[in-house]
N, C-alpha and C. Protein backbone atom coordinates (compact mmCIF):
# COMPACT_ATOMS: atom_id res chain seq x y z
N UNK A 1 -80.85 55.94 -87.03
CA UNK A 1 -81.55 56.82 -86.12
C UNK A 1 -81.78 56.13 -84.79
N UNK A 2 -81.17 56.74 -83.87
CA UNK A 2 -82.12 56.75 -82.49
C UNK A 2 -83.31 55.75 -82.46
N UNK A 3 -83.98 56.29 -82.63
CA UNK A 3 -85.79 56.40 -81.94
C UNK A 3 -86.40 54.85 -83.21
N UNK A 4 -85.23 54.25 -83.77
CA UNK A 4 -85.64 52.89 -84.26
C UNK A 4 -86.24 53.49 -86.08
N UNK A 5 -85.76 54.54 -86.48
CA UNK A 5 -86.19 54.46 -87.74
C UNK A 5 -87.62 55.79 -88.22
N UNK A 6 -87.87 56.13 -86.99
CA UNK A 6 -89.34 57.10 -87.23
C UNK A 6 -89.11 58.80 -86.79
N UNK A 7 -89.74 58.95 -87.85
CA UNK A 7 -89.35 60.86 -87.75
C UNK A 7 -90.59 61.65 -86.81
N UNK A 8 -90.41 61.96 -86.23
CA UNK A 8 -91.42 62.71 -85.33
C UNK A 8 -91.28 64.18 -85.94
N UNK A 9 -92.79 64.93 -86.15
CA UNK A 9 -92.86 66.15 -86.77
C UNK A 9 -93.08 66.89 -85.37
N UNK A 10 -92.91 68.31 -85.40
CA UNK A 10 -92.85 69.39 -84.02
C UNK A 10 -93.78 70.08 -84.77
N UNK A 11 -94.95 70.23 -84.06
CA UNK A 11 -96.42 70.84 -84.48
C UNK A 11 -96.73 72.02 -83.37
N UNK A 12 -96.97 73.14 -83.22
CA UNK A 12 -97.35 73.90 -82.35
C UNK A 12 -98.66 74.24 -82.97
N UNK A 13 -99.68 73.59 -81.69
CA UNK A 13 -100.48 73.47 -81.36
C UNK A 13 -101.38 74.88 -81.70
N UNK A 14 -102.35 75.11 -82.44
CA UNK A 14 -103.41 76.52 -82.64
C UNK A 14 -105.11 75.56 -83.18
N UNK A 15 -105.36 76.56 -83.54
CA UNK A 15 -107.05 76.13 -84.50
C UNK A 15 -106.78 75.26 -85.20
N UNK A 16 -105.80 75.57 -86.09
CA UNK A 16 -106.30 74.93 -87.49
C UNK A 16 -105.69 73.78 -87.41
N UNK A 17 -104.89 73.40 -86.50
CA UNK A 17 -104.39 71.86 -85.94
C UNK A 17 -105.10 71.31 -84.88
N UNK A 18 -106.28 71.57 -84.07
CA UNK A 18 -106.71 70.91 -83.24
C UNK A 18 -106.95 69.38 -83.20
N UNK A 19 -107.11 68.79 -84.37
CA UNK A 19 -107.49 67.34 -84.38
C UNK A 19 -105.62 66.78 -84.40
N UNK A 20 -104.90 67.17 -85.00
CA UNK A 20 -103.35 66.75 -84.32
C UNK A 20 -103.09 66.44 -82.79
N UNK A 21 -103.73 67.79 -82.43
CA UNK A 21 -103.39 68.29 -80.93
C UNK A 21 -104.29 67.33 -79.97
N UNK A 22 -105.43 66.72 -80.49
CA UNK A 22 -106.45 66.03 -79.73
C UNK A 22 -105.76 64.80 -80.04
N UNK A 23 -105.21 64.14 -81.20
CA UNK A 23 -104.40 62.73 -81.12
C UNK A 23 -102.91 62.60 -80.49
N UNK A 24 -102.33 63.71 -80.33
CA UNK A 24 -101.16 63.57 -79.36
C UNK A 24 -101.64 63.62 -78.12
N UNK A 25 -102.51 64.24 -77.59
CA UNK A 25 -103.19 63.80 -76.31
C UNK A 25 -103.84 62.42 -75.77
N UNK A 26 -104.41 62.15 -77.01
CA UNK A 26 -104.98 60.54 -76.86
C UNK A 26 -103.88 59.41 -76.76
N UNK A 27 -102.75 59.72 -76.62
CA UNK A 27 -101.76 58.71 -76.33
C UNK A 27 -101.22 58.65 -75.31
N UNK A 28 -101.94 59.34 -74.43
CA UNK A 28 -101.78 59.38 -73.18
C UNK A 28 -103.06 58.65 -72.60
N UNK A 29 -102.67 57.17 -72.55
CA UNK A 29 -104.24 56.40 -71.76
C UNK A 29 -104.10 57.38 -70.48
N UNK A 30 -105.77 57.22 -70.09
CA UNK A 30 -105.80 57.70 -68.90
C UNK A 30 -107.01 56.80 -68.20
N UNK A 31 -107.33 56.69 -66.95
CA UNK A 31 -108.80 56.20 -66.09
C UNK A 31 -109.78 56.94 -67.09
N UNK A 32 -110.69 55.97 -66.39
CA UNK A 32 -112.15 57.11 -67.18
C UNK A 32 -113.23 56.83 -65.60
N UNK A 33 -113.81 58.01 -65.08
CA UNK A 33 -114.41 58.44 -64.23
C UNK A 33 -115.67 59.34 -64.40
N UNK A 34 -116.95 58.89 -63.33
CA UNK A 34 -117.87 59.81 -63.76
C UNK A 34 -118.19 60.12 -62.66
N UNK A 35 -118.51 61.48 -63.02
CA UNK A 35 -118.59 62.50 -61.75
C UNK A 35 -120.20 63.17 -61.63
N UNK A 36 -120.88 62.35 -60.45
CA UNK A 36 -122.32 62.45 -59.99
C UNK A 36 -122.29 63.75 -58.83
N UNK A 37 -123.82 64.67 -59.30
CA UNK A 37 -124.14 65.43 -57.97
C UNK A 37 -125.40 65.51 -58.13
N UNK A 38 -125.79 66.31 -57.37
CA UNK A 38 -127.70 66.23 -57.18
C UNK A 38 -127.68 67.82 -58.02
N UNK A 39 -128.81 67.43 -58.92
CA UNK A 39 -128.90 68.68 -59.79
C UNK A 39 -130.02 69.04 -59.09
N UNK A 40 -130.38 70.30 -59.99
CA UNK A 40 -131.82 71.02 -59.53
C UNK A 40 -133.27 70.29 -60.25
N UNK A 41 -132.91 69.36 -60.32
CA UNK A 41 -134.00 68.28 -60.71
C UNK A 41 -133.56 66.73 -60.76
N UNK A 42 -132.72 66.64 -59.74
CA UNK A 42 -132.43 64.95 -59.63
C UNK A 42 -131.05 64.78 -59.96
N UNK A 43 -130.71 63.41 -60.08
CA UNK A 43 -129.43 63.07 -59.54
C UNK A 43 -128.64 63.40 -61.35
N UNK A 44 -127.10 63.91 -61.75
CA UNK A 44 -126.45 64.19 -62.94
C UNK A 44 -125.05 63.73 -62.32
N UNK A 45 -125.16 63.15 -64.05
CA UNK A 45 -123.59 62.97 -64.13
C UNK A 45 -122.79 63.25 -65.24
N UNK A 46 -121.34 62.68 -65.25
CA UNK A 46 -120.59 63.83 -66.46
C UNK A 46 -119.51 62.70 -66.26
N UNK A 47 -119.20 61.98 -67.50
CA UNK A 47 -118.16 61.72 -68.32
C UNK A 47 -117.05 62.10 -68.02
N UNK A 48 -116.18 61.57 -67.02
CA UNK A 48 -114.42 62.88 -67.28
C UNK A 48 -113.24 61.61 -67.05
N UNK A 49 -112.57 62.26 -68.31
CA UNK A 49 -110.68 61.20 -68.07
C UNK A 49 -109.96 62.22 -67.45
N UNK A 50 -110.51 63.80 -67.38
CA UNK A 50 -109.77 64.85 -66.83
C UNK A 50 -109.50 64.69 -65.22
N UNK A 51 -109.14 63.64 -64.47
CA UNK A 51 -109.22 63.44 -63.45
C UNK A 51 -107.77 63.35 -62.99
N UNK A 52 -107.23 64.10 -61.40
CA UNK A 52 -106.32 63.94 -61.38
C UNK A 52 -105.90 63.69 -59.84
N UNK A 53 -104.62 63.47 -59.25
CA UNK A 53 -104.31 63.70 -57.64
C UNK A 53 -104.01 65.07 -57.84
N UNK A 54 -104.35 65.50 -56.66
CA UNK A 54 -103.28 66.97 -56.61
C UNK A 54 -102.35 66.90 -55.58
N UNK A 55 -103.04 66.39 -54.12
CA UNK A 55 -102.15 66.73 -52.53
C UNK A 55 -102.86 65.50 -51.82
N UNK A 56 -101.97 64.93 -50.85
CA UNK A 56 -102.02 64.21 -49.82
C UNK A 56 -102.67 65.08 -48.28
N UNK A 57 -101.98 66.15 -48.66
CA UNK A 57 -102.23 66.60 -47.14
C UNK A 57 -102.16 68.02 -47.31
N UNK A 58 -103.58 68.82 -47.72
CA UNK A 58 -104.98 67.88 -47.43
C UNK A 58 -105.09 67.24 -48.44
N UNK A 59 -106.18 66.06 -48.46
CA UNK A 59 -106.56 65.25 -49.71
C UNK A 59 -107.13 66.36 -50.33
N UNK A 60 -106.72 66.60 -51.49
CA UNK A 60 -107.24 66.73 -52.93
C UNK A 60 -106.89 66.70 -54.02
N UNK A 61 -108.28 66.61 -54.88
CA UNK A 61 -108.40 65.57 -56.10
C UNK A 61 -108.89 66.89 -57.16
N UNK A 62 -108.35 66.74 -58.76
CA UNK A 62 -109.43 67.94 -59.84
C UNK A 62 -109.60 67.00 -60.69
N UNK A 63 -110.66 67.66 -61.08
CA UNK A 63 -110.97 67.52 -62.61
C UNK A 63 -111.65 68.49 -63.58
N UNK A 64 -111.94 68.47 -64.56
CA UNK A 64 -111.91 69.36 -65.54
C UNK A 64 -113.26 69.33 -67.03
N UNK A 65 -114.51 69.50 -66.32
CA UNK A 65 -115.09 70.11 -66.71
C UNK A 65 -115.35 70.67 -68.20
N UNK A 66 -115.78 70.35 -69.42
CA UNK A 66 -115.95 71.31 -70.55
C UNK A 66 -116.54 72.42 -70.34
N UNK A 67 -116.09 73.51 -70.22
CA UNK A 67 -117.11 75.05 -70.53
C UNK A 67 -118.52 74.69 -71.66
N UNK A 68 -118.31 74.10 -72.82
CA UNK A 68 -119.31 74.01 -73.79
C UNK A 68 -120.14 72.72 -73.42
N UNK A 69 -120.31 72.49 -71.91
CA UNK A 69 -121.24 71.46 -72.02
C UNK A 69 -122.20 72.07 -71.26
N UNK A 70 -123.36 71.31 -72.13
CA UNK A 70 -125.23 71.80 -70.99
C UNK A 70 -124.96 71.51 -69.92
N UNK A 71 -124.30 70.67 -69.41
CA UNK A 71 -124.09 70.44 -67.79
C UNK A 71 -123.21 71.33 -66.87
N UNK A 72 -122.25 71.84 -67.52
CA UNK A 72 -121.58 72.70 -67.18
C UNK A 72 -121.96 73.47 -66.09
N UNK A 73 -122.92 74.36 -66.30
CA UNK A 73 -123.07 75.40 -64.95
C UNK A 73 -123.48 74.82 -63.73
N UNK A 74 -124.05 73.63 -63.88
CA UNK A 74 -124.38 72.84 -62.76
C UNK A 74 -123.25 72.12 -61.99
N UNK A 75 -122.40 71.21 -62.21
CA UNK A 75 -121.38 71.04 -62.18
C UNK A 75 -120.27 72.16 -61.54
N UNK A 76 -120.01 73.46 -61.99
CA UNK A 76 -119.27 74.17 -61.60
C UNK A 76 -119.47 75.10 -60.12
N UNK A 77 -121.32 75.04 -60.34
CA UNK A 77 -121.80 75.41 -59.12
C UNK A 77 -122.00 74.47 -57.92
N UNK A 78 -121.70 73.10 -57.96
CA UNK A 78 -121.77 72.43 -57.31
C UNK A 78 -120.64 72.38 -56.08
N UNK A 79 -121.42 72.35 -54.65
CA UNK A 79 -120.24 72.67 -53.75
C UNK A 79 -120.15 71.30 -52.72
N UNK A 80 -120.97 69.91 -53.31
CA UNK A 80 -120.39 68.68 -53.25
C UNK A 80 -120.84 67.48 -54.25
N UNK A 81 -119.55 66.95 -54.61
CA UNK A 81 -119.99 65.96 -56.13
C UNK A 81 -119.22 64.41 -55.55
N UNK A 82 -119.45 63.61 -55.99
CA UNK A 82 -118.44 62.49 -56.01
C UNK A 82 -117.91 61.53 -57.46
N UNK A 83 -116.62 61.41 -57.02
CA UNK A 83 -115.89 60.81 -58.63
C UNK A 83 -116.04 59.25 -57.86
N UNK A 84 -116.36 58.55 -59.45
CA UNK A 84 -115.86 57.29 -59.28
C UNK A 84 -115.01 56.86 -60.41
N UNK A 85 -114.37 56.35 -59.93
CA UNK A 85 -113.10 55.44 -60.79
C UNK A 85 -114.06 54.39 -61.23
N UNK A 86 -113.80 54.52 -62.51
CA UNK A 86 -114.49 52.97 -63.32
C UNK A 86 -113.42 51.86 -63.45
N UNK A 87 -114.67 50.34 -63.82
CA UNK A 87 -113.85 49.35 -63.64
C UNK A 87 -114.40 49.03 -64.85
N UNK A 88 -113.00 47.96 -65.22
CA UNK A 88 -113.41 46.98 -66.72
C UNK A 88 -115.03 47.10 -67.08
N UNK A 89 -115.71 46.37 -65.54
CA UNK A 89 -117.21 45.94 -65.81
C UNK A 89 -118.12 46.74 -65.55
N UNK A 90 -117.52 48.18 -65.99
CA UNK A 90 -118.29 49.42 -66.11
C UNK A 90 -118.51 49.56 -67.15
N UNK A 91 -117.93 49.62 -67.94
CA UNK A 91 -117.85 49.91 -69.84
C UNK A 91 -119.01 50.61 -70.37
N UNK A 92 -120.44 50.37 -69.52
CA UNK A 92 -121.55 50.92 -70.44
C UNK A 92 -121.77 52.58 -69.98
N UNK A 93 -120.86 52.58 -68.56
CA UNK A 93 -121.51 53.75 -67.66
C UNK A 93 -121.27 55.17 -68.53
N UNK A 94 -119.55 55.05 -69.11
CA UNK A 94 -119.13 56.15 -69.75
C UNK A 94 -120.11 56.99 -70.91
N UNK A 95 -121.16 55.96 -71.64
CA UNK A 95 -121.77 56.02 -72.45
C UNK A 95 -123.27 56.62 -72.22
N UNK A 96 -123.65 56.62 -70.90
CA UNK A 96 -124.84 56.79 -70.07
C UNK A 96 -124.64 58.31 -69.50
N UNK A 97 -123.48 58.30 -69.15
CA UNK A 97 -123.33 59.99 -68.84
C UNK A 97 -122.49 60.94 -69.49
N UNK A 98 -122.31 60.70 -70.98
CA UNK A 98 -122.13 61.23 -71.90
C UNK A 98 -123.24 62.54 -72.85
N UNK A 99 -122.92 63.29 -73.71
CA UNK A 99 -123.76 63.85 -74.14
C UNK A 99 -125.00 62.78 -74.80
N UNK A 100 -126.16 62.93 -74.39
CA UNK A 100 -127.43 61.87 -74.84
C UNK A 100 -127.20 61.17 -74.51
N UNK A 101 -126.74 60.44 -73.52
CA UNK A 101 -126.59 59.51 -72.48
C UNK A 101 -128.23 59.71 -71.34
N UNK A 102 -128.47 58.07 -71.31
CA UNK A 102 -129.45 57.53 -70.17
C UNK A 102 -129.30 58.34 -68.85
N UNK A 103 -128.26 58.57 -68.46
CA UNK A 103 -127.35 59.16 -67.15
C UNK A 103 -127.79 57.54 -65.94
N UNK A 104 -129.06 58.35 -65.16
CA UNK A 104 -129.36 57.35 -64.05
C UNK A 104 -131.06 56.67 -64.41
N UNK A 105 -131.12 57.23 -64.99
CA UNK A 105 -132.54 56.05 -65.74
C UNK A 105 -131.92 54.16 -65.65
N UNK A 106 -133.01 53.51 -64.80
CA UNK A 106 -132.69 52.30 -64.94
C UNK A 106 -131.35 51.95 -64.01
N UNK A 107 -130.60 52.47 -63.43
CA UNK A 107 -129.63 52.49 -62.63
C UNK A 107 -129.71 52.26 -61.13
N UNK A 108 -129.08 51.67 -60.61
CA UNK A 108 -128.83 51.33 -58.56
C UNK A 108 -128.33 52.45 -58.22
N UNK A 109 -128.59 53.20 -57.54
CA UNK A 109 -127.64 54.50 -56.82
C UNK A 109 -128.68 54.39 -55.70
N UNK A 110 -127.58 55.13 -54.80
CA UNK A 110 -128.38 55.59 -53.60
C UNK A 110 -127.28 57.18 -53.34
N UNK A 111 -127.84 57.96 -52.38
CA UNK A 111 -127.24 59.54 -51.80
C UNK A 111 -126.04 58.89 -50.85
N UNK A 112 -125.19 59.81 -50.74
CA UNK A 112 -123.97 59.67 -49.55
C UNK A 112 -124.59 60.98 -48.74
N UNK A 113 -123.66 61.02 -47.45
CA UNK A 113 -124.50 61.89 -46.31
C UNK A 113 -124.44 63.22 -46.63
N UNK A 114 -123.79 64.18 -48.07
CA UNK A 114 -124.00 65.48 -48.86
C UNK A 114 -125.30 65.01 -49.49
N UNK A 115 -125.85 64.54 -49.24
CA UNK A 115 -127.19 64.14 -50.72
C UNK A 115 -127.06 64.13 -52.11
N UNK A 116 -125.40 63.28 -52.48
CA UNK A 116 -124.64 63.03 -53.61
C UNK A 116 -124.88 62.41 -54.63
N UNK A 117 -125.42 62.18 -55.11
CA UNK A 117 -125.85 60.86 -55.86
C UNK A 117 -124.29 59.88 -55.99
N UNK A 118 -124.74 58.33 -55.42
CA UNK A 118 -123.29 58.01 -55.97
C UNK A 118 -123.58 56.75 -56.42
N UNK A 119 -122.73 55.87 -56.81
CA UNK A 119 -123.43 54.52 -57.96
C UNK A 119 -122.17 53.81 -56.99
N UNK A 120 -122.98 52.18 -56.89
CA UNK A 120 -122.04 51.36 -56.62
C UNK A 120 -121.18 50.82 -57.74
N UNK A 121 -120.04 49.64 -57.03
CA UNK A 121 -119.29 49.01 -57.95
C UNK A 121 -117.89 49.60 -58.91
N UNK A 122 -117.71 50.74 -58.37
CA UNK A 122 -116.63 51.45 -58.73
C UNK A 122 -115.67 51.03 -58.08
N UNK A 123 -114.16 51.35 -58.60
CA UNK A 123 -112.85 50.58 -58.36
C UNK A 123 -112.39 51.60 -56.64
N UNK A 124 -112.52 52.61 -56.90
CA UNK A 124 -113.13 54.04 -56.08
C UNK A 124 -113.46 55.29 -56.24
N UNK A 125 -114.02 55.84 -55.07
CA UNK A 125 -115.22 56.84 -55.22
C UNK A 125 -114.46 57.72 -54.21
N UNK A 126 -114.90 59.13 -54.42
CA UNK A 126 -114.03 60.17 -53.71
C UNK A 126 -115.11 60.88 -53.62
N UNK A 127 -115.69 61.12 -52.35
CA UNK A 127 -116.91 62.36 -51.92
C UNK A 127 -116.28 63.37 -51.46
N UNK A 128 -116.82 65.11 -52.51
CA UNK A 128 -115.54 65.47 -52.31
C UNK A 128 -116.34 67.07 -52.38
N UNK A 129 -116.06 67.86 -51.15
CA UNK A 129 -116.51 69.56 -51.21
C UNK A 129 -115.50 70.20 -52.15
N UNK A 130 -116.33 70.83 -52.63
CA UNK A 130 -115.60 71.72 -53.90
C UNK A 130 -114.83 73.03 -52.93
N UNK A 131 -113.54 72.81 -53.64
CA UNK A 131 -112.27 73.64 -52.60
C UNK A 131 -111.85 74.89 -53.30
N UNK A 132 -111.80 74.80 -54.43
CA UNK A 132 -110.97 75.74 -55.56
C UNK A 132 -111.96 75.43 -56.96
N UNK A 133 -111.83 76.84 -57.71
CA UNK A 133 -112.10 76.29 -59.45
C UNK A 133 -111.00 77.51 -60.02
N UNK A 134 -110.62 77.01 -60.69
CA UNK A 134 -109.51 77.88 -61.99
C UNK A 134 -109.75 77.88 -63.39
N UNK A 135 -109.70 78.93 -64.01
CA UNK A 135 -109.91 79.18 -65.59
C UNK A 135 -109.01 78.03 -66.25
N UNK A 136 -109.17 76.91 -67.05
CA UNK A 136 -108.45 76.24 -67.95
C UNK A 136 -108.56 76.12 -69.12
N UNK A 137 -108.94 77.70 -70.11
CA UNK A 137 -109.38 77.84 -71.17
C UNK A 137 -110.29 77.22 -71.37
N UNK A 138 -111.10 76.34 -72.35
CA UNK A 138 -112.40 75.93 -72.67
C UNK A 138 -112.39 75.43 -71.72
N UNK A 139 -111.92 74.49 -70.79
CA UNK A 139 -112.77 73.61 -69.38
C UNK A 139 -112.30 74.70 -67.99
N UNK A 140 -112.95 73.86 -66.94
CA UNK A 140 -112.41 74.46 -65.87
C UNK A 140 -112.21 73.99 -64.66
N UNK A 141 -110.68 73.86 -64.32
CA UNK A 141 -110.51 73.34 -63.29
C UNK A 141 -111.30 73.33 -62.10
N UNK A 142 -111.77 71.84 -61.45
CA UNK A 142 -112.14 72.09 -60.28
C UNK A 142 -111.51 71.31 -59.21
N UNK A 143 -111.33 71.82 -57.91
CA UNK A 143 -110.22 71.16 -57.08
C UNK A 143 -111.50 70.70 -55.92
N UNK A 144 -111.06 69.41 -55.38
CA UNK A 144 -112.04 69.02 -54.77
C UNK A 144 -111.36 68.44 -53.21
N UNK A 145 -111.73 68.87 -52.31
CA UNK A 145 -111.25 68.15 -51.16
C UNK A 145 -111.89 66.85 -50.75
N UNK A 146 -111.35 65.90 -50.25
CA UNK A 146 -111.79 64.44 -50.62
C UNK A 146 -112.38 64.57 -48.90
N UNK A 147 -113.76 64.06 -49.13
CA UNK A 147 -114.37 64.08 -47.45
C UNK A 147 -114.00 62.60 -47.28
N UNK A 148 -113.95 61.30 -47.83
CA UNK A 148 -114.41 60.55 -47.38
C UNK A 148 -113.98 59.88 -48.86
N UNK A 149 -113.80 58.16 -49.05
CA UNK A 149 -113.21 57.73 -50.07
C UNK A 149 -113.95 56.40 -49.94
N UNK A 150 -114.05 54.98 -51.23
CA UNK A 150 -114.32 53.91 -50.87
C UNK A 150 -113.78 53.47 -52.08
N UNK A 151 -113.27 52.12 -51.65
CA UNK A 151 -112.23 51.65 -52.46
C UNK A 151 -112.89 49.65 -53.14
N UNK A 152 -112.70 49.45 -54.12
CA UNK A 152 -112.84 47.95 -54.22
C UNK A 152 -111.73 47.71 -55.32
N UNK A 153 -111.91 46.10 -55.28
CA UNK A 153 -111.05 45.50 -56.16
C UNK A 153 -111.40 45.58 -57.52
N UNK A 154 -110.28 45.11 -58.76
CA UNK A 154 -111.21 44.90 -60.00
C UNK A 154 -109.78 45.77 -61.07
N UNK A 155 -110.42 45.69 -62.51
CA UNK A 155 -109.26 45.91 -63.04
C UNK A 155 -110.37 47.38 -63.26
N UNK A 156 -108.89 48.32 -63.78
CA UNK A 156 -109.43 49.88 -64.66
C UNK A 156 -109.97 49.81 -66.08
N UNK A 157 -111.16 50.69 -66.38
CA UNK A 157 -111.55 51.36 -67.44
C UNK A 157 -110.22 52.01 -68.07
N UNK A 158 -109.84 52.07 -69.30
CA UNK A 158 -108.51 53.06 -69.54
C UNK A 158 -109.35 53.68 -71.11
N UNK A 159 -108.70 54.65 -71.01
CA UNK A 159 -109.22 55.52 -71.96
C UNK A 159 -107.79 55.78 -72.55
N UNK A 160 -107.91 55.18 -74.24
CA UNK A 160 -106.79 55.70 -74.88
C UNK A 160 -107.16 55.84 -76.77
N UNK A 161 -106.49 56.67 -77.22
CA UNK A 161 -106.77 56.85 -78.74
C UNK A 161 -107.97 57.08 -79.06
N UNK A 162 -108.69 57.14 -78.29
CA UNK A 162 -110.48 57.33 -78.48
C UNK A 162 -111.20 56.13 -78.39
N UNK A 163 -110.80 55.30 -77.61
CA UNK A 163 -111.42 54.29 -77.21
C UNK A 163 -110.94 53.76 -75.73
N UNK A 164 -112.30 53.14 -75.14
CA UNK A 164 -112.07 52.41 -74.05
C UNK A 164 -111.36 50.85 -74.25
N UNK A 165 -110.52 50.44 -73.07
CA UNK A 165 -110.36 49.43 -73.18
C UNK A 165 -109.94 48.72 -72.02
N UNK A 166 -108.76 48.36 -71.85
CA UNK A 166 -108.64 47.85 -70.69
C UNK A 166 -106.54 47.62 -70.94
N UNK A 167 -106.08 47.84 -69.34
CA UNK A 167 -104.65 47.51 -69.27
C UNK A 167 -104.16 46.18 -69.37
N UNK A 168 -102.90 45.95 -69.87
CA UNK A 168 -102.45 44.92 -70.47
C UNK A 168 -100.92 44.58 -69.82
N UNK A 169 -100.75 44.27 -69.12
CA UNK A 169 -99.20 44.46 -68.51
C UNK A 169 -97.78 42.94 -69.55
């Protein structure tokens, strides 16, 4: 055989296979990024690997949102948020703005000039007016035009198989 000896099965994707469909996805490492805005009671954030480029010109950036999260309507109504790209020596943040997550309890942040909430020490950060949102079945796309960007050194957070870790070249 080809492919060194291993049979790959062809699964189309429904209900009663979702946990298949969620581990062929997880083999796709991706960044892991958390996406801060000023809620209607202080500064929120949200967990997302759903992060993507879209366009150079104009800059913009999506990401993707769960429909079934409490944060959700806030988030979707939000018409400026900022992403940060996590680094290695982020590792705890993903866990903080997760469901029952700390979020910004105990945390350094300060506002960007939208009154953003944004956290230092990220690899980079994209302050970004909400441009577009699109139906993406349970989540929902949101397209973000990038006002303004800040960049540092450092290695990536990678999100793969259901765990964080880090790239390995």
């Amino acid at each position: 055989m080809a492919d060194g000896g291993l049979k790959t099965a062809e699964i189309v994707p429904d209900a009663a296979n979702a946990r298949v469909f969620r581990d062929a996805l997880g083999r796709f490492a991706t960044g892991v990024t958390v996406v801060t805005i000023q809620g209607p009671d202080g500064p929120m954030g949200f967990t997302a690997n759903s992060f993507s480029s879209l366009s150079l010109d104009p800059a913009l950036v999506l990401w993707s949102p769960a429909k079934a999260s409490q944060r959700y309507p806030f988030f979707a109504a939000a018409s400026h948020y900022a992403i940060h790209v996590l680094g290695q020596h982020q590792s705890d943040l993903p866990a903080r703005f997760s469901r029952g997550g700390s979020g910004f309890d105990g945390l350094d942040w300060h506002r960007n000039s939208e009154g953003v909430p944004v956290l230092p020490g990220a690899l980079a950060r994209f302050d970004c007016a909400q441009h577009a949102t699109h139906d993406g079945g349970d989540h929902l796309i949101i397209v973000g035009q990038v006002l303004r960007l800040a960049l540092e050194e450092g290695e990536p957070l990678v999100f793969a198989k259901g765990r964080f870790g880090s790239f390995t070249g």
